[in-house]
N, C-alpha and C. Protein backbone atom coordinates (compact mmCIF):
# COMPACT_ATOMS: atom_id res chain seq x y z
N UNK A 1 70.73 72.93 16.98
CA UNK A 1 70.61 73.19 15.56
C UNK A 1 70.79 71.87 14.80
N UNK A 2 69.82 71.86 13.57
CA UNK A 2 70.34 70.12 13.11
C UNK A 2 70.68 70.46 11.77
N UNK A 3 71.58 69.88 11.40
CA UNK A 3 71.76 70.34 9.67
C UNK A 3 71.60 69.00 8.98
N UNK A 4 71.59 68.31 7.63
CA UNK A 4 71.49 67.63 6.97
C UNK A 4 72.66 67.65 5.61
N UNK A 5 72.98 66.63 5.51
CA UNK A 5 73.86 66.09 4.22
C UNK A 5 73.07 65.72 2.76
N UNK A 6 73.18 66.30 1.94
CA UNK A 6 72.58 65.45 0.94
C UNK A 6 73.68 65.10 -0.07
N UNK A 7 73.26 64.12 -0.93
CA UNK A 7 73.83 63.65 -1.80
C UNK A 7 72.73 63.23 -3.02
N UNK A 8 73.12 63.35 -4.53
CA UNK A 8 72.44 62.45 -5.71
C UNK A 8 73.48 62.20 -6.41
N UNK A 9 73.44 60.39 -6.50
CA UNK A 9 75.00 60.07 -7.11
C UNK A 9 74.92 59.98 -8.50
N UNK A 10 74.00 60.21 -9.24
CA UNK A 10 73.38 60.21 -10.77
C UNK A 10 72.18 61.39 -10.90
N UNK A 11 72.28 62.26 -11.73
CA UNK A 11 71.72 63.37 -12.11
C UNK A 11 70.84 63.01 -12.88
N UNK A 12 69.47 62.71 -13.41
CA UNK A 12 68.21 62.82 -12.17
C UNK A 12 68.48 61.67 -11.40
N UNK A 13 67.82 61.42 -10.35
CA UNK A 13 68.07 60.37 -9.31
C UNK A 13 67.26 60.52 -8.27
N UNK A 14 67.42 60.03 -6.93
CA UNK A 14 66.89 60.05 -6.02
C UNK A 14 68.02 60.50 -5.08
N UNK A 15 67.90 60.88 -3.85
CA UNK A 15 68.47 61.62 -3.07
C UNK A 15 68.96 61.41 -1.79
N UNK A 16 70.17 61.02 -1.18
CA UNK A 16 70.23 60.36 0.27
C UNK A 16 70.39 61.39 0.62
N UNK A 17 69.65 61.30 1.96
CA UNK A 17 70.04 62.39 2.95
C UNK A 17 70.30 61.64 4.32
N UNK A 18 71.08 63.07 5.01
CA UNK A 18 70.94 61.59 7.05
C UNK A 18 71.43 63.34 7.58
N UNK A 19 70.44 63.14 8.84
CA UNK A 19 70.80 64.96 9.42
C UNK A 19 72.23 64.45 10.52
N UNK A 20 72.31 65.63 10.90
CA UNK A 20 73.21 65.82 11.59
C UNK A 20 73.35 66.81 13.45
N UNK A 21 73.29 66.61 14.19
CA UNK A 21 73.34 67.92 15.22
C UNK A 21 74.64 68.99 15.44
N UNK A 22 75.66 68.35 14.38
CA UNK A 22 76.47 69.72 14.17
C UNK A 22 77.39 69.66 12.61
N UNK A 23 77.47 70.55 12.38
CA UNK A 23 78.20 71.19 11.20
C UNK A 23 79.24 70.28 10.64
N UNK A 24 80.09 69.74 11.66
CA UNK A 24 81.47 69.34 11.27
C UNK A 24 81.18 67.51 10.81
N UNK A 25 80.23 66.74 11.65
CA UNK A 25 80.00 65.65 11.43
C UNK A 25 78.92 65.50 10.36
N UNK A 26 78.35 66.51 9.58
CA UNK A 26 77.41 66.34 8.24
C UNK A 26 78.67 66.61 7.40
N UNK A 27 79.09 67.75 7.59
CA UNK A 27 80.72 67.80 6.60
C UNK A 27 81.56 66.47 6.56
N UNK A 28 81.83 66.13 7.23
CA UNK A 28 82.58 65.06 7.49
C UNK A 28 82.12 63.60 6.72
N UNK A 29 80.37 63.62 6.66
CA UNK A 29 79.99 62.62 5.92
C UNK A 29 79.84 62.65 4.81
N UNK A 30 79.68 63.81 4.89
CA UNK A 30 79.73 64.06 3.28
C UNK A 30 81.41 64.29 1.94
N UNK A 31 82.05 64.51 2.99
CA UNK A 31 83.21 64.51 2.58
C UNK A 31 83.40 62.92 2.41
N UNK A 32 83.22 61.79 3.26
CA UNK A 32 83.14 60.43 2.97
C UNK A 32 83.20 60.15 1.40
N UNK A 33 81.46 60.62 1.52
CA UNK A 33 81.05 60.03 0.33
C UNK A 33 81.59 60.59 -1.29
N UNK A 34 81.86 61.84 -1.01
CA UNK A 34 82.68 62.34 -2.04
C UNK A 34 83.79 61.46 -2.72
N UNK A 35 84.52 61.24 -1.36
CA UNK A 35 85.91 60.49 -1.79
C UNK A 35 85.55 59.03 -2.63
N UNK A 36 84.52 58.23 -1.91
CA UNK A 36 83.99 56.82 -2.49
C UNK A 36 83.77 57.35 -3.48
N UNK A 37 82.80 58.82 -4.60
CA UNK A 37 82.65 58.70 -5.37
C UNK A 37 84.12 59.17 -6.95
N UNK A 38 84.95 59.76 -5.84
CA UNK A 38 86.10 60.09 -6.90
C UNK A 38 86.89 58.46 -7.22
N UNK A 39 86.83 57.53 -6.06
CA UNK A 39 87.47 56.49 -5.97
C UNK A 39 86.49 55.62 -7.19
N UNK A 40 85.48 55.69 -7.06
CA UNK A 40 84.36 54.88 -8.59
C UNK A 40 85.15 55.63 -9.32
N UNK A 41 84.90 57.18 -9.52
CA UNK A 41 85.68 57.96 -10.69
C UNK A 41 86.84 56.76 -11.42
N UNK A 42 87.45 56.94 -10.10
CA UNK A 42 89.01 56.75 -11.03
C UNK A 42 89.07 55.07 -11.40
N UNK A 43 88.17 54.19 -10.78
CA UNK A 43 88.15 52.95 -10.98
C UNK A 43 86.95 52.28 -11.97
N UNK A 44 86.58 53.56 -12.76
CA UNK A 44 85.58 53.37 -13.44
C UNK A 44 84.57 52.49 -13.37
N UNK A 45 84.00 52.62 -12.01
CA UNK A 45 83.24 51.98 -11.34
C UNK A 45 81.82 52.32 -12.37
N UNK A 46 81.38 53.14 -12.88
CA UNK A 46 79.86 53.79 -13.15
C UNK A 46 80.60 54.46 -14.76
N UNK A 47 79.42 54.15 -15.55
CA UNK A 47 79.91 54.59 -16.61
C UNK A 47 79.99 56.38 -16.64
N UNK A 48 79.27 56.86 -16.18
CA UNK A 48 79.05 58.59 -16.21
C UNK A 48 78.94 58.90 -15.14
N UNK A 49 79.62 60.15 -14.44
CA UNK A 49 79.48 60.70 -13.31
C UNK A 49 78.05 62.60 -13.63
N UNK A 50 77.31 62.31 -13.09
CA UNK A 50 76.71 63.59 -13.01
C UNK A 50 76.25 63.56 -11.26
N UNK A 51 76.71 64.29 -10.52
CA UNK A 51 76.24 63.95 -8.98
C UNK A 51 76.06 65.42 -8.98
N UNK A 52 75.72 65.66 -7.59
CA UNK A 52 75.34 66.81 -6.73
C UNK A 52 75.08 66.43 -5.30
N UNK A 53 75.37 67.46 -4.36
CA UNK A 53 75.58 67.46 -3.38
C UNK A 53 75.78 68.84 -2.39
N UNK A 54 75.46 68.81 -1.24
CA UNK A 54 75.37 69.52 -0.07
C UNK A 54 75.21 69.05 1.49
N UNK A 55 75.09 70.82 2.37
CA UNK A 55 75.11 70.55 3.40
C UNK A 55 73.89 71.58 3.94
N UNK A 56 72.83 71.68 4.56
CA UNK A 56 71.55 72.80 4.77
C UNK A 56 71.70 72.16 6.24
N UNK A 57 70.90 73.74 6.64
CA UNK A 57 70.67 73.87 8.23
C UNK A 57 69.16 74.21 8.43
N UNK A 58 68.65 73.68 9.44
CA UNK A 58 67.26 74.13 9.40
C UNK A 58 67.40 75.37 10.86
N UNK A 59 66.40 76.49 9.83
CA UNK A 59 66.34 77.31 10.59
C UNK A 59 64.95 77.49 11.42
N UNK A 60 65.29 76.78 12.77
CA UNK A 60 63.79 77.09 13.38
C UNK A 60 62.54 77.71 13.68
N UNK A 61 63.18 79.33 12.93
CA UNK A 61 62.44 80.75 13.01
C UNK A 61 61.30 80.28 11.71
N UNK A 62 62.18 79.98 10.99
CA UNK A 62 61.24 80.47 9.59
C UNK A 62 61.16 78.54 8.75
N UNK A 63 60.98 77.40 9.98
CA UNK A 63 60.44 76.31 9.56
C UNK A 63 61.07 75.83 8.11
N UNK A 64 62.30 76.13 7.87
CA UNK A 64 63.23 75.66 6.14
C UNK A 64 64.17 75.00 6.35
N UNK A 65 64.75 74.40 5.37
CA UNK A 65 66.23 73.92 4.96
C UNK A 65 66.66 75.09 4.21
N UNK A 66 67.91 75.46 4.93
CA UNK A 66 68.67 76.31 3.52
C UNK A 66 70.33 76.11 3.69
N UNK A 67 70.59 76.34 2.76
CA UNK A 67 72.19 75.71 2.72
C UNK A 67 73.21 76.47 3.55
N UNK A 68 74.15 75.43 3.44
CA UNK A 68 74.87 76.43 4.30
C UNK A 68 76.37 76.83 3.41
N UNK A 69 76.88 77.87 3.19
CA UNK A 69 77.51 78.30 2.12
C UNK A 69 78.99 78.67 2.51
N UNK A 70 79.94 78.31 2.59
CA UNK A 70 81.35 78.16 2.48
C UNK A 70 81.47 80.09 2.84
N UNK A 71 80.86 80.58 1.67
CA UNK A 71 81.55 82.08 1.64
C UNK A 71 80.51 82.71 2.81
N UNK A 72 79.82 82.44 3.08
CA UNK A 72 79.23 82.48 4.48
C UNK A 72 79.95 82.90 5.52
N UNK A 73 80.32 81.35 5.97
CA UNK A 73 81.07 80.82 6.98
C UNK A 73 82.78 81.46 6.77
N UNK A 74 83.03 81.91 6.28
CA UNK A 74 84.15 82.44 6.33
C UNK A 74 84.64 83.82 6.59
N UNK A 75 83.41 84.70 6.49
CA UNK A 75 83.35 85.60 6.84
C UNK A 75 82.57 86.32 8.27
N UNK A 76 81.44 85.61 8.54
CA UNK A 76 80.19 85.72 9.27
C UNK A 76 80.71 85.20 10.56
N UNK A 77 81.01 85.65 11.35
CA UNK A 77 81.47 85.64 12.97
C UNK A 77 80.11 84.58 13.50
N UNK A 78 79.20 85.59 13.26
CA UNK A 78 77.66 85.54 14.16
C UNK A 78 77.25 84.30 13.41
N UNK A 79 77.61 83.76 12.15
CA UNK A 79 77.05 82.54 11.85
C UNK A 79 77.65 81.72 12.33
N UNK A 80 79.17 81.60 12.43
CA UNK A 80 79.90 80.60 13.01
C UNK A 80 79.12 80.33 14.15
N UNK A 81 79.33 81.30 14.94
CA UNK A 81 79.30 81.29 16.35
C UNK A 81 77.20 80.33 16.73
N UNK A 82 76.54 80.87 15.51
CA UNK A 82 74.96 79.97 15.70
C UNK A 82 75.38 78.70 15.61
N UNK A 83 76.11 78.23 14.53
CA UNK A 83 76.40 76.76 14.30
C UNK A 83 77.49 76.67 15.10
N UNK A 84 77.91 76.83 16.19
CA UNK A 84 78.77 76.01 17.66
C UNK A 84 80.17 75.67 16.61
N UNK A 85 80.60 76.52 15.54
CA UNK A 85 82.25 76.45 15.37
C UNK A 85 82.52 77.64 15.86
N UNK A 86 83.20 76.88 17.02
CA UNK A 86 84.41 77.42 18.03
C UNK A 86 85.64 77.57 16.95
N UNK A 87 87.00 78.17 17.22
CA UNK A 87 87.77 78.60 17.25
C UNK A 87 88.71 77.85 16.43
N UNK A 88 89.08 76.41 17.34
CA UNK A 88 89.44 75.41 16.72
C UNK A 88 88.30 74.39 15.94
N UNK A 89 87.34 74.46 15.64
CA UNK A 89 86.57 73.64 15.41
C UNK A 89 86.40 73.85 14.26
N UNK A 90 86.28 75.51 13.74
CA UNK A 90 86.64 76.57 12.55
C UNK A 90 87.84 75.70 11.53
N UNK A 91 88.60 75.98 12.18
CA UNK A 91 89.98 75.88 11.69
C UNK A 91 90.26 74.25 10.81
N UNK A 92 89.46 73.16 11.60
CA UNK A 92 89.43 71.76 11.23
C UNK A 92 87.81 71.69 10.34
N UNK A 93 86.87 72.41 10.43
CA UNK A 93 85.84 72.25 9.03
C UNK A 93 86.30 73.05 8.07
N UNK A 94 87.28 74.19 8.27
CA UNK A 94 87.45 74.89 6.98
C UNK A 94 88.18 74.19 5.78
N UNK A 95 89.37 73.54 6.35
CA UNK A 95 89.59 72.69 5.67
C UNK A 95 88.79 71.13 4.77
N UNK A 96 88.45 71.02 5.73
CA UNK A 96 87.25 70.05 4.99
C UNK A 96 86.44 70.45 4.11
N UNK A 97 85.47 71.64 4.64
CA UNK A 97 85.07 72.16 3.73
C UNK A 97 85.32 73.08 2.17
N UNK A 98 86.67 73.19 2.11
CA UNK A 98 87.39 73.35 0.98
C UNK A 98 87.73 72.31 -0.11
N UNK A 99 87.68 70.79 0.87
CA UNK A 99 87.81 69.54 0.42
C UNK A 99 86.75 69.66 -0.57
N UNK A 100 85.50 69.44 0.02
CA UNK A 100 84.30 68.72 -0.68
C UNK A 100 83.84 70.17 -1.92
N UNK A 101 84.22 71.67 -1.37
CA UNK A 101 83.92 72.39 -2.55
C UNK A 101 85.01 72.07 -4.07
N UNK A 102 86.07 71.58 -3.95
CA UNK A 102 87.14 71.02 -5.47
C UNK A 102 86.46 70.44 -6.23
């Protein structure tokens, strides 16, 4: 399964993206970049903050990107279990992923 990170660090803008082959290491980068951008925040690096950001999975059946959604994953056994969070693996993106939704 490959998922993708996106980011736009100025609202309109252009868009980085970089995929991923699992869940926790697109979270993880993207959680990165979050932090660099609260750290501009607070160092008033950029005069205005308007960003946006995510994490999508491509689903091979039906040839898309579609996101992948926190309230999802928290409930959905059978989704975990497509995207390869195991047990403990759960337990260390949930947190993260609570990170980057604040």
């Amino acid at each position: 399964m490959k998922f993708k990170m996106w980011y736009i660090p100025q609202i309109p803008g252009k868009m980085f993206e970089r995929e991923f082959d699992n869940l926790l290491d697109a979270v993880r980068a993207l959680n990165m970049i979050i932090d660099f951008s609260r750290f501009e925040f607070a160092n008033r690096v950029k005069p205005d903050y308007a960003d946006a950001s995510g994490v999508v999975y491509w689903d091979s059946n039906d040839q898309e990107w579609y996101d992948v959604l926190y309230e999802d994953l928290e409930y959905d056994y059978e989704m975990r279990e497509q995207f390869g969070l195991g047990f403990y693996v759960w337990d260390d993106i949930k947190g993260q992923l609570e990170d980057v939704l604040r």
